[in-house]
N, C-alpha and C. Protein backbone atom coordinates (compact mmCIF):
# COMPACT_ATOMS: atom_id res chain seq x y z
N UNK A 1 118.79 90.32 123.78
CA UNK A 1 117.97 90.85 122.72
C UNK A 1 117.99 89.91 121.50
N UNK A 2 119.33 88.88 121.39
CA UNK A 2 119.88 88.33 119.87
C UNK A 2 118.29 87.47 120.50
N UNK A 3 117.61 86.46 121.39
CA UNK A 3 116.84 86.14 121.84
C UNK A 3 115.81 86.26 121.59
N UNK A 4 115.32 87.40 121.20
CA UNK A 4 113.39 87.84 121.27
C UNK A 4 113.65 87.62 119.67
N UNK A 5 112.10 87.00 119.48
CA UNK A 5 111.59 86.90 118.14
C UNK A 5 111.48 88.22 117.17
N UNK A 6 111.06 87.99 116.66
CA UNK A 6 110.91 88.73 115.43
C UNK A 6 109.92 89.77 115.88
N UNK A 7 108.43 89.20 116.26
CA UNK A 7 107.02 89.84 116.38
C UNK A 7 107.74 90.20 117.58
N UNK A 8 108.50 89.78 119.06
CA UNK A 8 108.90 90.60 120.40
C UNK A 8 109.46 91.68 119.55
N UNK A 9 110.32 92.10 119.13
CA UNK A 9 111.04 92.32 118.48
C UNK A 9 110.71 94.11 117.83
N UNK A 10 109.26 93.82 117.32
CA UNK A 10 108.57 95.02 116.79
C UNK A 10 107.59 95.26 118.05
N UNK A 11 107.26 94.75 118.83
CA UNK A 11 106.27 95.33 119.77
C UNK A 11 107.59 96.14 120.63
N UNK A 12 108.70 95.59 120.92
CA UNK A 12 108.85 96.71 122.35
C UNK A 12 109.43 97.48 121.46
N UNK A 13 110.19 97.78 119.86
CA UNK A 13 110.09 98.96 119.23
C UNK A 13 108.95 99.60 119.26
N UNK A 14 107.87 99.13 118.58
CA UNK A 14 106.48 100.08 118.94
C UNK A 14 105.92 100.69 119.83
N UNK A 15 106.34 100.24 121.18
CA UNK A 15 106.32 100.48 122.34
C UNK A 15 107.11 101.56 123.09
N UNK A 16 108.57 101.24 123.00
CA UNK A 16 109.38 101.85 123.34
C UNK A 16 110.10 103.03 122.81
N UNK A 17 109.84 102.81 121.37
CA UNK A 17 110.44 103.53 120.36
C UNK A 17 111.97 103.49 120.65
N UNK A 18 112.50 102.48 121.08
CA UNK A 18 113.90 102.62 121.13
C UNK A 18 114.84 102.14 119.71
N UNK A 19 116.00 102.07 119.53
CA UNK A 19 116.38 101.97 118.32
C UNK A 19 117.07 100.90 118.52
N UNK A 20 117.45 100.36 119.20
CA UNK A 20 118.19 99.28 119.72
C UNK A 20 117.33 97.86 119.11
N UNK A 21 115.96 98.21 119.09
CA UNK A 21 115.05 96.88 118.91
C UNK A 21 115.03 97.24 117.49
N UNK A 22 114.99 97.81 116.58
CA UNK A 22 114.73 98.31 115.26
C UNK A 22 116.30 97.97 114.58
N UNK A 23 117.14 98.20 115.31
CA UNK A 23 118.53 97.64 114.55
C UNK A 23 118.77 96.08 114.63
N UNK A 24 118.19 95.17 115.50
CA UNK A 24 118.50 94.48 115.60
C UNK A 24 117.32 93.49 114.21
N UNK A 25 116.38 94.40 114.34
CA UNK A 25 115.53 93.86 112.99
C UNK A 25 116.55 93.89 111.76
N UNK A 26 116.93 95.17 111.73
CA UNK A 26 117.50 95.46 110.52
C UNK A 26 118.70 94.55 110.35
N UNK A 27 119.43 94.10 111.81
CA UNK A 27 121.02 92.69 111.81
C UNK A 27 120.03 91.83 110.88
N UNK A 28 119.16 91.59 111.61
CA UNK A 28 118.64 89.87 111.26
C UNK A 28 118.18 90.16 109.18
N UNK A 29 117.66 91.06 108.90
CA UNK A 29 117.12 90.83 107.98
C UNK A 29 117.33 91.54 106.69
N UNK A 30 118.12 92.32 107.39
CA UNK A 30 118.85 92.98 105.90
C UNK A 30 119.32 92.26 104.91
N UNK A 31 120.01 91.76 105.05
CA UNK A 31 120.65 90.62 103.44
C UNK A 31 119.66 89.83 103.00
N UNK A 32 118.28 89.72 103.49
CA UNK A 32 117.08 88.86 102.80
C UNK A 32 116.30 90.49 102.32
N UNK A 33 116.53 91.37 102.42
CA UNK A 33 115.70 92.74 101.91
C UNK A 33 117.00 93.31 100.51
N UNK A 34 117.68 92.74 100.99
CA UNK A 34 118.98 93.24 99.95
C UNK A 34 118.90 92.16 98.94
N UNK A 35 118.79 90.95 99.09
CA UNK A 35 118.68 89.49 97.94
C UNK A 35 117.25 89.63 97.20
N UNK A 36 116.67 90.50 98.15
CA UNK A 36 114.97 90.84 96.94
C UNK A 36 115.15 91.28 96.00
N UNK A 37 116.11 92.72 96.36
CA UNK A 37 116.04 94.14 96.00
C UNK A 37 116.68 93.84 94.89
N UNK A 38 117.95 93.02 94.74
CA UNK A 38 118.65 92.64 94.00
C UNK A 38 118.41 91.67 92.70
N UNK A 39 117.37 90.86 93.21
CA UNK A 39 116.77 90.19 92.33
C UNK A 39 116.29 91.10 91.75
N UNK A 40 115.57 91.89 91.74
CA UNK A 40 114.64 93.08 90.82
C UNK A 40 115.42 94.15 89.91
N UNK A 41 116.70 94.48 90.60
CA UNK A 41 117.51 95.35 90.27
C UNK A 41 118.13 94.69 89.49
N UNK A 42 118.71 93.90 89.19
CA UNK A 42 119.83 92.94 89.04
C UNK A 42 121.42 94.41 89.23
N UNK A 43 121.15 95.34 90.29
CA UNK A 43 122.76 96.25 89.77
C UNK A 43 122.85 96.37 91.69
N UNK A 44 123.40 96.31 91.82
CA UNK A 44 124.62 96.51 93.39
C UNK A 44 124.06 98.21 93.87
N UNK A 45 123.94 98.64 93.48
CA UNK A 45 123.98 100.33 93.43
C UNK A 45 122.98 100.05 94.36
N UNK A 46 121.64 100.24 93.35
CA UNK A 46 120.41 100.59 92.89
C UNK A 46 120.22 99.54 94.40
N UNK A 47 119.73 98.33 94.25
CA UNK A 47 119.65 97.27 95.59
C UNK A 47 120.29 97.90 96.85
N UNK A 48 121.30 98.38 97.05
CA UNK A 48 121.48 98.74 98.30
C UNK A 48 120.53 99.93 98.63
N UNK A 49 120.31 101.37 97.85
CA UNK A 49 119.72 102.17 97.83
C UNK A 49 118.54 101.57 97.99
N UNK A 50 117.84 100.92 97.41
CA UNK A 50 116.06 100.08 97.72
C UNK A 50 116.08 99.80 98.89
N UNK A 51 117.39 99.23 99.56
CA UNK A 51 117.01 98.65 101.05
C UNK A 51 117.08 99.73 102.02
N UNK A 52 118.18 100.35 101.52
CA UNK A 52 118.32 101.93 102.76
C UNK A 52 116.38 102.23 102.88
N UNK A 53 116.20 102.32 101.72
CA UNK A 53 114.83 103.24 101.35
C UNK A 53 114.00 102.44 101.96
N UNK A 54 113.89 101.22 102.06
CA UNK A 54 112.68 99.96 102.79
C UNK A 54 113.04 100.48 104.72
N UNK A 55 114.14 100.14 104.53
CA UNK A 55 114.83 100.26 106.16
C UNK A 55 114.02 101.66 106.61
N UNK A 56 114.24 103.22 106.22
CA UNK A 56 114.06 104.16 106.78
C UNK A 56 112.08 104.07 106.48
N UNK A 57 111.73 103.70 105.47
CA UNK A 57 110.04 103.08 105.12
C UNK A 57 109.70 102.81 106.49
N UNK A 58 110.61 101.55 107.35
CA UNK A 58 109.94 100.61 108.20
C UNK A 58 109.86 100.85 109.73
N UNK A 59 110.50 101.83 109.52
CA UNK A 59 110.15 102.58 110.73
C UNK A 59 109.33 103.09 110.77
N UNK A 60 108.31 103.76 109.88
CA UNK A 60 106.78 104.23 110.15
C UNK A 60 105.83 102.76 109.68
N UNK A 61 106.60 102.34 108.83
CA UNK A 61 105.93 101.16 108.61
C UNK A 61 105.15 100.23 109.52
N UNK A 62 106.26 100.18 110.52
CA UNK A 62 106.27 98.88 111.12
C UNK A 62 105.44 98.67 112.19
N UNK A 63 104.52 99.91 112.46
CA UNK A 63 103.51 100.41 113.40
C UNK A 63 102.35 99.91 112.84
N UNK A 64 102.18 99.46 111.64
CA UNK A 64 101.64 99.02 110.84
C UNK A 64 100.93 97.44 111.12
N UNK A 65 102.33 96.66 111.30
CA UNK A 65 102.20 95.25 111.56
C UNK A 65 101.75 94.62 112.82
N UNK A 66 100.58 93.86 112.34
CA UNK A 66 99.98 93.51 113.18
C UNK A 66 100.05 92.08 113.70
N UNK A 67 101.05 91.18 113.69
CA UNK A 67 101.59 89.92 113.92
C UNK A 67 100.83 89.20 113.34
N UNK A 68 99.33 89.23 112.14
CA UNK A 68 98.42 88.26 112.21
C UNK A 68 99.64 87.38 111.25
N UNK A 69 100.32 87.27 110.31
CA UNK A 69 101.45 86.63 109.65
C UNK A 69 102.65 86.67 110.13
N UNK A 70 104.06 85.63 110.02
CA UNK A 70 105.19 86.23 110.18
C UNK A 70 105.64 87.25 110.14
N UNK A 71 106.48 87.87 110.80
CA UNK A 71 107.29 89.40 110.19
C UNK A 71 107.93 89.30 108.96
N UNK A 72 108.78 87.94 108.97
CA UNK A 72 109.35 87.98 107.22
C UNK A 72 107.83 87.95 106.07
N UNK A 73 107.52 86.95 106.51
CA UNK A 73 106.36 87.26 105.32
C UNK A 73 105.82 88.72 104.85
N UNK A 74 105.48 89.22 105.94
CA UNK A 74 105.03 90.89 105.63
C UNK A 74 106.26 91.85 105.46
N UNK A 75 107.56 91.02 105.92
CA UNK A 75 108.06 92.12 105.29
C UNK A 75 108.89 91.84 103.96
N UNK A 76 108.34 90.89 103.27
CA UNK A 76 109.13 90.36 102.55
C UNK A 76 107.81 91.08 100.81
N UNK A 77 106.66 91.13 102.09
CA UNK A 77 105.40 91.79 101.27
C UNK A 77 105.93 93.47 101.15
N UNK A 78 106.12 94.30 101.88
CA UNK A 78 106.91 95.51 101.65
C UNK A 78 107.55 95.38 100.89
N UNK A 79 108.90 94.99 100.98
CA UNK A 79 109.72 94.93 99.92
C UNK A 79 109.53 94.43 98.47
N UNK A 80 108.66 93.64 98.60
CA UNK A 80 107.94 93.05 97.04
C UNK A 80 107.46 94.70 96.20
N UNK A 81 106.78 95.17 97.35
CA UNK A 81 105.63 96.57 96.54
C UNK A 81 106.46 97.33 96.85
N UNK A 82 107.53 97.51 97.64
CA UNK A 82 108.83 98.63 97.24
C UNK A 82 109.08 98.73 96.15
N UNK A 83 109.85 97.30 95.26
CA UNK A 83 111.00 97.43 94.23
C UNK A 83 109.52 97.40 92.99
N UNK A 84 108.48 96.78 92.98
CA UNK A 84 107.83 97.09 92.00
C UNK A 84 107.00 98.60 92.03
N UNK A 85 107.27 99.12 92.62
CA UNK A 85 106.65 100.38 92.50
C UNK A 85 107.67 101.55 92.24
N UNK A 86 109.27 100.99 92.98
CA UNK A 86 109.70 101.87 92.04
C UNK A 86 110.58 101.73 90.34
N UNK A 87 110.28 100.36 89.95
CA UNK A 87 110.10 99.69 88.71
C UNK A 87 109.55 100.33 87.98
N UNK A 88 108.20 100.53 88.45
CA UNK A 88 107.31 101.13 87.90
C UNK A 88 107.77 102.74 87.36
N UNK A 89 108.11 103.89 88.40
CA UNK A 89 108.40 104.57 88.05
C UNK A 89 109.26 104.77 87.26
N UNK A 90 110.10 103.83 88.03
CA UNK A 90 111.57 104.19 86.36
C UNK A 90 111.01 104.06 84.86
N UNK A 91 110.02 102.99 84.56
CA UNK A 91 109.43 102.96 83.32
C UNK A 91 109.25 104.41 83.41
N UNK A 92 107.98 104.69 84.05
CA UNK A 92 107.23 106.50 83.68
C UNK A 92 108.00 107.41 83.43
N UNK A 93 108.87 107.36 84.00
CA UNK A 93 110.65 108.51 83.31
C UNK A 93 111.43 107.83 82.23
N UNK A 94 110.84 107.04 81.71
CA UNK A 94 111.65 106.32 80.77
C UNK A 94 111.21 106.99 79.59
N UNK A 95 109.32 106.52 79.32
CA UNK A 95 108.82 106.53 79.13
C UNK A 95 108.20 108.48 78.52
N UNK A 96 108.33 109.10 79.66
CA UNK A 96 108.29 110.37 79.85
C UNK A 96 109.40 111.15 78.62
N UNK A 97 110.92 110.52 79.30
CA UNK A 97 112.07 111.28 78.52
C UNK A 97 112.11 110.34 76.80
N UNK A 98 111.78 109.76 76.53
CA UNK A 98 111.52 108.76 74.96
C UNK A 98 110.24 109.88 74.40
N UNK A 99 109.21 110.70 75.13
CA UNK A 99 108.08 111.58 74.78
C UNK A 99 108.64 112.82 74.23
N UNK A 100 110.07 113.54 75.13
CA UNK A 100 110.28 114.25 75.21
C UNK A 100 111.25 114.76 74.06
N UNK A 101 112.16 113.55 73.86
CA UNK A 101 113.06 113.72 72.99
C UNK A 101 112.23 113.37 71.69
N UNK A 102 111.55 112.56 71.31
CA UNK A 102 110.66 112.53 69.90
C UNK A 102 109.86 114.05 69.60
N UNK A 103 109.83 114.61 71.06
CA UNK A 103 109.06 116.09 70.82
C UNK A 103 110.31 117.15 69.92
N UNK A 104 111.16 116.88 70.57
CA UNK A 104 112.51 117.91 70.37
C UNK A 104 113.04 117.51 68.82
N UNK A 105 112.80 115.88 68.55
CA UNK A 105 113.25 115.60 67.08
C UNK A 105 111.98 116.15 66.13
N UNK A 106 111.00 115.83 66.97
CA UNK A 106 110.14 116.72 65.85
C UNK A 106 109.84 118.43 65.37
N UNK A 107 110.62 118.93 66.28
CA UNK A 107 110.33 120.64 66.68
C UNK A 107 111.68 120.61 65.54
N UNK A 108 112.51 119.97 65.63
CA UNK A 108 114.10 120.47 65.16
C UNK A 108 113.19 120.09 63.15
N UNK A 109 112.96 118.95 63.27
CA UNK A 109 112.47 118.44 61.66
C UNK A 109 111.56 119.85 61.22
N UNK A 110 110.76 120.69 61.61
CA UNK A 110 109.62 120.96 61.88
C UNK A 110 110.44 122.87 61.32
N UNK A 111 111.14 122.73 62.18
CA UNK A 111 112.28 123.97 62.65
C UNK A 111 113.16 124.72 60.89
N UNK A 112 112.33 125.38 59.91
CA UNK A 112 113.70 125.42 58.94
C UNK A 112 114.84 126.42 59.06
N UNK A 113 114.21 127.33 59.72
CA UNK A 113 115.91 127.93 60.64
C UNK A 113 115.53 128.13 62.07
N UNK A 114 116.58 128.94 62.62
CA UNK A 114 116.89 128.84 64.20
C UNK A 114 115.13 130.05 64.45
N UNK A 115 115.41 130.99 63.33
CA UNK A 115 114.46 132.20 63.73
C UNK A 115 113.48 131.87 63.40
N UNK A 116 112.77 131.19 62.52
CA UNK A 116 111.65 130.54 62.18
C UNK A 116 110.81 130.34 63.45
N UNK A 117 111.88 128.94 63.78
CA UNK A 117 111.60 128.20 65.04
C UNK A 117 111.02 129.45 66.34
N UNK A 118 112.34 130.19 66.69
CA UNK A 118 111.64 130.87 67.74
C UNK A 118 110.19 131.76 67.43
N UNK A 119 110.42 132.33 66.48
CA UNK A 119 109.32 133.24 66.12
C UNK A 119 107.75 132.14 66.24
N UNK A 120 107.97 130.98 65.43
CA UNK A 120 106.54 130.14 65.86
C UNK A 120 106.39 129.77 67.30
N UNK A 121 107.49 129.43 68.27
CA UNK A 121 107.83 129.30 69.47
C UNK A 121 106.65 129.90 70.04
N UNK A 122 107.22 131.30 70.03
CA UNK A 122 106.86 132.55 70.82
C UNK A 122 105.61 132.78 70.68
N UNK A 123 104.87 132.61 68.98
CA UNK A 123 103.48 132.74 69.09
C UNK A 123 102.93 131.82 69.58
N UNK A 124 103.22 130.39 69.88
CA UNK A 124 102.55 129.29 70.26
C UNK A 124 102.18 129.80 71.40
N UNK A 125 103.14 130.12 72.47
CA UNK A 125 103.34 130.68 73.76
C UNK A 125 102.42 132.11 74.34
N UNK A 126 102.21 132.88 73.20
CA UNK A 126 101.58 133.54 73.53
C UNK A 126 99.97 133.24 73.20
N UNK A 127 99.69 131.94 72.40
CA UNK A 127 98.31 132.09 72.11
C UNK A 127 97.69 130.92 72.98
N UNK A 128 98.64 130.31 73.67
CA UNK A 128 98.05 128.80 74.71
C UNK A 128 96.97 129.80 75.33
N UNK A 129 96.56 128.83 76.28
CA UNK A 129 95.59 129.68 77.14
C UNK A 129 96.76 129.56 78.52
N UNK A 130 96.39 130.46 79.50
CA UNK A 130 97.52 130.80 80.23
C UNK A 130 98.02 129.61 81.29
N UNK A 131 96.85 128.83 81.85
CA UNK A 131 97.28 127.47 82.44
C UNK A 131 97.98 126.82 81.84
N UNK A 132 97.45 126.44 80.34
CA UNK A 132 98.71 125.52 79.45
C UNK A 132 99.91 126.31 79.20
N UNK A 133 100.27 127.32 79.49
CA UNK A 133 101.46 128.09 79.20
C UNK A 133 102.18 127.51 80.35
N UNK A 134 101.60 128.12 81.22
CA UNK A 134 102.30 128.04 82.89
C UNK A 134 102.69 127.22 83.30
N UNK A 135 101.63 125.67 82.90
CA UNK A 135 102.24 124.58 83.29
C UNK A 135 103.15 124.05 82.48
N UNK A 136 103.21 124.04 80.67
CA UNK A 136 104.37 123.65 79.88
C UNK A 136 105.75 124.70 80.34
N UNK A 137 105.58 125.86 81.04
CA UNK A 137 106.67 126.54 81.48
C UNK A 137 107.05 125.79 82.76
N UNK A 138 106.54 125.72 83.70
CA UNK A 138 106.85 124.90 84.64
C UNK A 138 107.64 123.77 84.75
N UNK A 139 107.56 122.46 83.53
CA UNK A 139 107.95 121.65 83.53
C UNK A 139 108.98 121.75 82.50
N UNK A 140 108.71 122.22 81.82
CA UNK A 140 110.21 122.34 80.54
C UNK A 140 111.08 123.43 80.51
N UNK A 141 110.13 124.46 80.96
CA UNK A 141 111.17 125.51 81.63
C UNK A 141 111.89 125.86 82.83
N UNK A 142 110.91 125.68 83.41
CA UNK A 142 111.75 125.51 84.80
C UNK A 142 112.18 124.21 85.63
N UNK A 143 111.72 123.28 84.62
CA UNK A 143 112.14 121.58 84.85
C UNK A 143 111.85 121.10 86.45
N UNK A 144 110.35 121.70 86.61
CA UNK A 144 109.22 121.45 87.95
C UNK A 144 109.35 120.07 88.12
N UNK A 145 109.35 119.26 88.91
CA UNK A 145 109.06 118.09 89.21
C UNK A 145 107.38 118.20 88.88
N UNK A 146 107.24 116.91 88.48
CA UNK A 146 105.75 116.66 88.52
C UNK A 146 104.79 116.71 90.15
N UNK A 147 105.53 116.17 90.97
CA UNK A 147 104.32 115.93 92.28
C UNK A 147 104.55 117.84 92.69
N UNK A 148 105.56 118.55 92.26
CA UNK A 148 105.73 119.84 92.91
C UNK A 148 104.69 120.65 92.28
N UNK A 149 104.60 120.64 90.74
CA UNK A 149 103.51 121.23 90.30
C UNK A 149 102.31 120.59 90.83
N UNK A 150 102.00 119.35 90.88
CA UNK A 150 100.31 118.88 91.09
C UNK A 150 100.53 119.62 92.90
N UNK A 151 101.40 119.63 93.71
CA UNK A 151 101.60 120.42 95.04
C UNK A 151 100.99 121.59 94.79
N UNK A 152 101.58 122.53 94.30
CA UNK A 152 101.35 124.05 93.92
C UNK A 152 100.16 124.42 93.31
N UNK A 153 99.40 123.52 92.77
CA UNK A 153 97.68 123.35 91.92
C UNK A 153 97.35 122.78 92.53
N UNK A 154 97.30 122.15 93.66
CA UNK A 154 96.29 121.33 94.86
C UNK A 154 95.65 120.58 93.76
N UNK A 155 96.50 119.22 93.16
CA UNK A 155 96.13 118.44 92.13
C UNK A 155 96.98 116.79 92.40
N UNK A 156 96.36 115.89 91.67
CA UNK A 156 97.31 115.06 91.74
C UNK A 156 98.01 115.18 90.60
N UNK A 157 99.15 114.20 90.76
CA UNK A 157 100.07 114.09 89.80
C UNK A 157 99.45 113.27 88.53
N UNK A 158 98.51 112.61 88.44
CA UNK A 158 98.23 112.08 87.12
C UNK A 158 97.32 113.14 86.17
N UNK A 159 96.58 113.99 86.90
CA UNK A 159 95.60 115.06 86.60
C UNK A 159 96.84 116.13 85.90
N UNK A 160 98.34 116.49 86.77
CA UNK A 160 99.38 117.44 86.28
C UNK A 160 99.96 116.43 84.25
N UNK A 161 100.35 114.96 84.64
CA UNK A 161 100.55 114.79 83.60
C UNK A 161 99.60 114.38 82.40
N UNK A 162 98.24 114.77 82.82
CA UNK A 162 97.25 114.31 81.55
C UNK A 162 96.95 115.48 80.88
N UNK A 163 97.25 116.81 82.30
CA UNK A 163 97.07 118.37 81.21
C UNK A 163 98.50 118.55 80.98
N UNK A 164 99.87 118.36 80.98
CA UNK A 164 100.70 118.49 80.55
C UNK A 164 100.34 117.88 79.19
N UNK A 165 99.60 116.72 78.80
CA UNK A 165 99.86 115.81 77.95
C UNK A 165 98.98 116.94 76.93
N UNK A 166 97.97 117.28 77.39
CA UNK A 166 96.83 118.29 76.34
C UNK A 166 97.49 119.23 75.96
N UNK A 167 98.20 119.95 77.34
CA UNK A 167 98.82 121.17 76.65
C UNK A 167 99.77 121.07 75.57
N UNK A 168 100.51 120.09 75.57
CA UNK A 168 101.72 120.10 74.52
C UNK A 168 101.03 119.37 73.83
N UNK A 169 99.94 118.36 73.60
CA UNK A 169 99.48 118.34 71.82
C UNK A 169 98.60 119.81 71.46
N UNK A 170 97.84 120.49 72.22
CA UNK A 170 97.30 122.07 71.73
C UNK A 170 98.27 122.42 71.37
N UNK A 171 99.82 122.60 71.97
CA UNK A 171 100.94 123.39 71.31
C UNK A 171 101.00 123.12 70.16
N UNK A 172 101.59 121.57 69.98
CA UNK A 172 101.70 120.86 68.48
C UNK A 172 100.74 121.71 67.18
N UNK A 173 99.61 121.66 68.01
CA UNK A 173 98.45 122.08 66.42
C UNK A 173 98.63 123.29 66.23
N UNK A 174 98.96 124.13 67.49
CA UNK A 174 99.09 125.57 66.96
C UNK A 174 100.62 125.91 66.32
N UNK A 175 101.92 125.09 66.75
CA UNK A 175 103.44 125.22 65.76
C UNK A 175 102.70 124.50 64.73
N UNK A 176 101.85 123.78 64.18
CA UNK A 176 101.94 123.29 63.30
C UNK A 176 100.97 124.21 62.09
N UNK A 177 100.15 124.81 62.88
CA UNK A 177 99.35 125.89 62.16
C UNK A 177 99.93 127.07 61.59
N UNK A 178 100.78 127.37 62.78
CA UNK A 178 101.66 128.67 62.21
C UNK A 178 102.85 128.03 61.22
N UNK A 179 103.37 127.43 61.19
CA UNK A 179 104.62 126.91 60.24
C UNK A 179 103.31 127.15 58.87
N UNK A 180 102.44 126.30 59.05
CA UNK A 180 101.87 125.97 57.70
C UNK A 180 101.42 127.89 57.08
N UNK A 181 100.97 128.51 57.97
CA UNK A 181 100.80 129.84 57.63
C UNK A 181 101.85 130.60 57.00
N UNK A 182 103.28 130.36 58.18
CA UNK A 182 104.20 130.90 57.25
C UNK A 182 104.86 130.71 56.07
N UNK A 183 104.42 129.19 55.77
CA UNK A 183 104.80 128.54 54.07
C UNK A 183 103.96 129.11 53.62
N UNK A 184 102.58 130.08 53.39
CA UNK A 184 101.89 129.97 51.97
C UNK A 184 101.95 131.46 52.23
């Protein structure tokens, strides 16, 4: 088996579905999927976890490949749009929780006692319209994953965080309406 190429290699896995041909991909090429991962990561952790995650990927993946290029090349193309995509996400939770906490410093600035606060809370809550309730409850209250809510609304996930994004500035204008009501 140490013998068959790379492209033999994925056909009698594709073929056979045996695991024997799929591990021996994974002997040969793991520490060049781990030296990617790592480059991107620059942390030990995180890089091994990327490759587990490419490895169990490439098994549906790999039904995929069609020999017109090397196998390293294409799979060196996987792993490229692995670690930048989940790059990517880590920004969007970065990004997300930096939204979240400027929300909370501004509710607390905003806040002149504890009862204030809830009492405008509560009316905000009761005057959203009931989707923007449900879904700012969803995610801050019941701390929903995003793809679970856009799941549960037969939605995508950018459509869940662009009305998350409406609903909590509508909130904003209405705590900010009622505070101003209760000063005069």
């Amino acid at each position: 088996m140490a013998m068959l190429s790379d492209q033999e290699l994925v056909k009698q896995y594709t073929t056979t579905g045996k695991d024997k041909y799929f591990a021996q991909i994974y002997i040969r090429h793991r520490q060049l999927v781990y030296q990617k991962c790592l480059f991107y990561v620059s942390n030990t952790d995180d890089a091994e976890d990327f490759v587990q995650d490419i490895f169990v990927q490439l098994t549906r993946k790999v039904y995929s490949y069609k020999g017109d290029a090397k196998f390293t090349t294409w799979l060196h193309s996987v792993t490229v749009n692995y670690c930048i995509d989940q790059l990517r996400k880590q920004q969007q939770n970065q990004a997300m929780w930096r939204n979240y906490q400027y929300d909370l410093l501004q509710m607390d600035d905003w806040a002149g006692s504890d009862e204030v606060y809830f009492q405008a809370f509560e009316r905000v809550l009761n005057q959203l319209p009931p989707y923007q309730r449900d879904l700012l409850l969803a995610k801050y209250g019941e701390r929903a994953p995003i793809k679970d809510i856009a799941f549960s609304q037969a939605i995508t996930t950018s459509a869940v965080k662009m009305r998350i994004k409406r609903a909590r500035e509508y909130a904003r204008i209405l705590y900010d309406r009622i505070l101003a009501e209760g000063e005069s």
